[in-house]
C-alpha atoms as a PDB file:
ATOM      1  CA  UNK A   1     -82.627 140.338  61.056  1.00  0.00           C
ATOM      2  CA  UNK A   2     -84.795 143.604  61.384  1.00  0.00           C
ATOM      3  CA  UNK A   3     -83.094 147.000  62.107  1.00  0.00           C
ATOM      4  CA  UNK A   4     -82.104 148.005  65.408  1.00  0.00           C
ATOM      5  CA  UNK A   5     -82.989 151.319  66.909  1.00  0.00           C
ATOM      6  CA  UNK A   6     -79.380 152.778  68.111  1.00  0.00           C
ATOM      7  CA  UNK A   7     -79.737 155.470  71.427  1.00  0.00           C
ATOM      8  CA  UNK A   8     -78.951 159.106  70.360  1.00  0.00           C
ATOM      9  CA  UNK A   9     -76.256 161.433  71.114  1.00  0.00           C
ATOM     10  CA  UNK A  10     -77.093 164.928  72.173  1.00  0.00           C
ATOM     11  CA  UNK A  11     -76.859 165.690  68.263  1.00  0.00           C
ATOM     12  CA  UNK A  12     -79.036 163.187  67.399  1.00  0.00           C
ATOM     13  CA  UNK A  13     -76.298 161.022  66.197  1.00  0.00           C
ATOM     14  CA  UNK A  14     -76.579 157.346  66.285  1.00  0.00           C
ATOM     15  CA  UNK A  15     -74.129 155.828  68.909  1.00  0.00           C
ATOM     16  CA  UNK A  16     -72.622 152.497  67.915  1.00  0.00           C
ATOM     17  CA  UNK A  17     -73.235 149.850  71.005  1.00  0.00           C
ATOM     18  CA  UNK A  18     -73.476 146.517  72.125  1.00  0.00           C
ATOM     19  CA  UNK A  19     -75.672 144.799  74.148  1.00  0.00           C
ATOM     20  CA  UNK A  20     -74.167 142.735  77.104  1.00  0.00           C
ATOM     21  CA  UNK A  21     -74.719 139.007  75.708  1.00  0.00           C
ATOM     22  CA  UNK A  22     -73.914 135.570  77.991  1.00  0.00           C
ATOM     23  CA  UNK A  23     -70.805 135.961  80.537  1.00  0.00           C
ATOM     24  CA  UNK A  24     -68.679 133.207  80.618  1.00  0.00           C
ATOM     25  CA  UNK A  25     -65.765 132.875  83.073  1.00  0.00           C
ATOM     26  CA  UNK A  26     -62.562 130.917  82.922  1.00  0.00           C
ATOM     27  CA  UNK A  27     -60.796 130.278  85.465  1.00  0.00           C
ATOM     28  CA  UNK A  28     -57.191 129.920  84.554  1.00  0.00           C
ATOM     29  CA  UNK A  29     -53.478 129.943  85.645  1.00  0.00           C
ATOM     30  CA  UNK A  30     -50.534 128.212  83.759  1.00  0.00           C
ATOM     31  CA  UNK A  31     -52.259 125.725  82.602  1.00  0.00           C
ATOM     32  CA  UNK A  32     -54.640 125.533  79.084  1.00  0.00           C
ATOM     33  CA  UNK A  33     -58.325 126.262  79.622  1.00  0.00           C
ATOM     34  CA  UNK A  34     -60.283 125.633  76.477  1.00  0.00           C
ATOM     35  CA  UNK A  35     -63.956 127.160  76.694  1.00  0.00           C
ATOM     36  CA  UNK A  36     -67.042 126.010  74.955  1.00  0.00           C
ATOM     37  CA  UNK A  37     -67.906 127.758  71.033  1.00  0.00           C
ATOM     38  CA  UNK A  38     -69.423 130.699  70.831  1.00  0.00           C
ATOM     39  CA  UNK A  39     -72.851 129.852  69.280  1.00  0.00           C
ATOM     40  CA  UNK A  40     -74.702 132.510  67.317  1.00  0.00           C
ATOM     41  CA  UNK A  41     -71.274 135.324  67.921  1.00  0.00           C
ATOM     42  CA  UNK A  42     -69.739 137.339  66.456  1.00  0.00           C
ATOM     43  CA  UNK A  43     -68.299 139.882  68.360  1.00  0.00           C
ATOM     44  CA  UNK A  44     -66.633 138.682  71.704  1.00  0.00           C
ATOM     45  CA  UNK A  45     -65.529 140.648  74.496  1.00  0.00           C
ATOM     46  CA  UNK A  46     -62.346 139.273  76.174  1.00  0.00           C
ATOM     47  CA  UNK A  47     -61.270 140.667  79.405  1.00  0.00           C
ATOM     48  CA  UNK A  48     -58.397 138.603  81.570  1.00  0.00           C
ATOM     49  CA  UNK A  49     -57.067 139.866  85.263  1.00  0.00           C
ATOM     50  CA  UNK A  50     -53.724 138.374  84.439  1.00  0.00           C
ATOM     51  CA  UNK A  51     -52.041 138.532  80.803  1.00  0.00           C
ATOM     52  CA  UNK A  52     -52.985 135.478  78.954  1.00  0.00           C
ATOM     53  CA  UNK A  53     -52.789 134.303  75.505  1.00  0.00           C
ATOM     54  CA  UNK A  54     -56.269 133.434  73.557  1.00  0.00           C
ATOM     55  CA  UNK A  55     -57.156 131.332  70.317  1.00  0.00           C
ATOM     56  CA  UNK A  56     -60.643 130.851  68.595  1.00  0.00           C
ATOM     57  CA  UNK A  57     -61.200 127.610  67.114  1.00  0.00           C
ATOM     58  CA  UNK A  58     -63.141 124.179  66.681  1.00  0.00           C
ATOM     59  CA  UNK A  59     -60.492 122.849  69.514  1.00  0.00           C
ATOM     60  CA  UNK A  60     -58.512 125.753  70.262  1.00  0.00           C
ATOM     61  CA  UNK A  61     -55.431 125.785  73.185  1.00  0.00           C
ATOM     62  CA  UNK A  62     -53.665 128.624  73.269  1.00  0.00           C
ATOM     63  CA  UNK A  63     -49.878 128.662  73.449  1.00  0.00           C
ATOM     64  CA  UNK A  64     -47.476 131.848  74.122  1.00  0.00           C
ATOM     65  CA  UNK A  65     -47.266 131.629  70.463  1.00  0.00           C
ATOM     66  CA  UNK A  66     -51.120 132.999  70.013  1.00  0.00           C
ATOM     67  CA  UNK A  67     -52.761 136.528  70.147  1.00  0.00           C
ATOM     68  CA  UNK A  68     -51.715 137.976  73.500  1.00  0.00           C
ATOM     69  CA  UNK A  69     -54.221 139.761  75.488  1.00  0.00           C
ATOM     70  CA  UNK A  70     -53.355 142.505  78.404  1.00  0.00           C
ATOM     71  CA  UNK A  71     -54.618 142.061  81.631  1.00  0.00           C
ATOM     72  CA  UNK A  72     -57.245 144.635  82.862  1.00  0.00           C
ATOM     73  CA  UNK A  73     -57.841 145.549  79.399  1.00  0.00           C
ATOM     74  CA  UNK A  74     -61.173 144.560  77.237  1.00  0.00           C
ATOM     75  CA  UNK A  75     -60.691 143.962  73.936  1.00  0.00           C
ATOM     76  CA  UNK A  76     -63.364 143.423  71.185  1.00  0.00           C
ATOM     77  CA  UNK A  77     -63.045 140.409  68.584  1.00  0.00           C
ATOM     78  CA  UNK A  78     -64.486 138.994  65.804  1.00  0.00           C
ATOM     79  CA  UNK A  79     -65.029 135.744  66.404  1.00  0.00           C
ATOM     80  CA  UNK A  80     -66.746 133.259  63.449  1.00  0.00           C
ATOM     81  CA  UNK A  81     -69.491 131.658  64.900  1.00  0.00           C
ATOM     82  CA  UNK A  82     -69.085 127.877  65.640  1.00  0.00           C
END
């Protein structure tokens, strides 16, 4: 992987970023919803409209008992690539 050019602050600071990757939505409401691996990821962004509980792996179904993630809040993860 070659370097990447970062934008500038007005100090000529590099600015840590990320580029938007693939969106994948979810629909979800009680009930489990498992989503396909995240192939070639490692950073993920989550973001839920309802509080919801999330789990990474090969066959993952999260339970109350898992990471809980806020609703109207993004949150950055590192995910291993599947």
């Amino acid at each position: 992987m070659g370097l990447v050019r970062l934008p500038l602050d007005d100090r000529g600071h590099p600015i840590q970023v990320l580029k938007f990757g693939d969106v994948r939505s979810v629909p979800f409401s009680s009930t489990a919803t498992t989503i396909g691996s995240v192939v070639g990821s490692n950073i993920v962004r989550l973001f839920a409209t309802q509080m919801c509980h999330v789990l990474f792996g090969a066959s993952p179904t999260a339970a109350t008992t898992d990471t809980p993630l806020a609703a109207d809040t993004p949150e950055y993860v590192q995910a291993a690539p599947v």
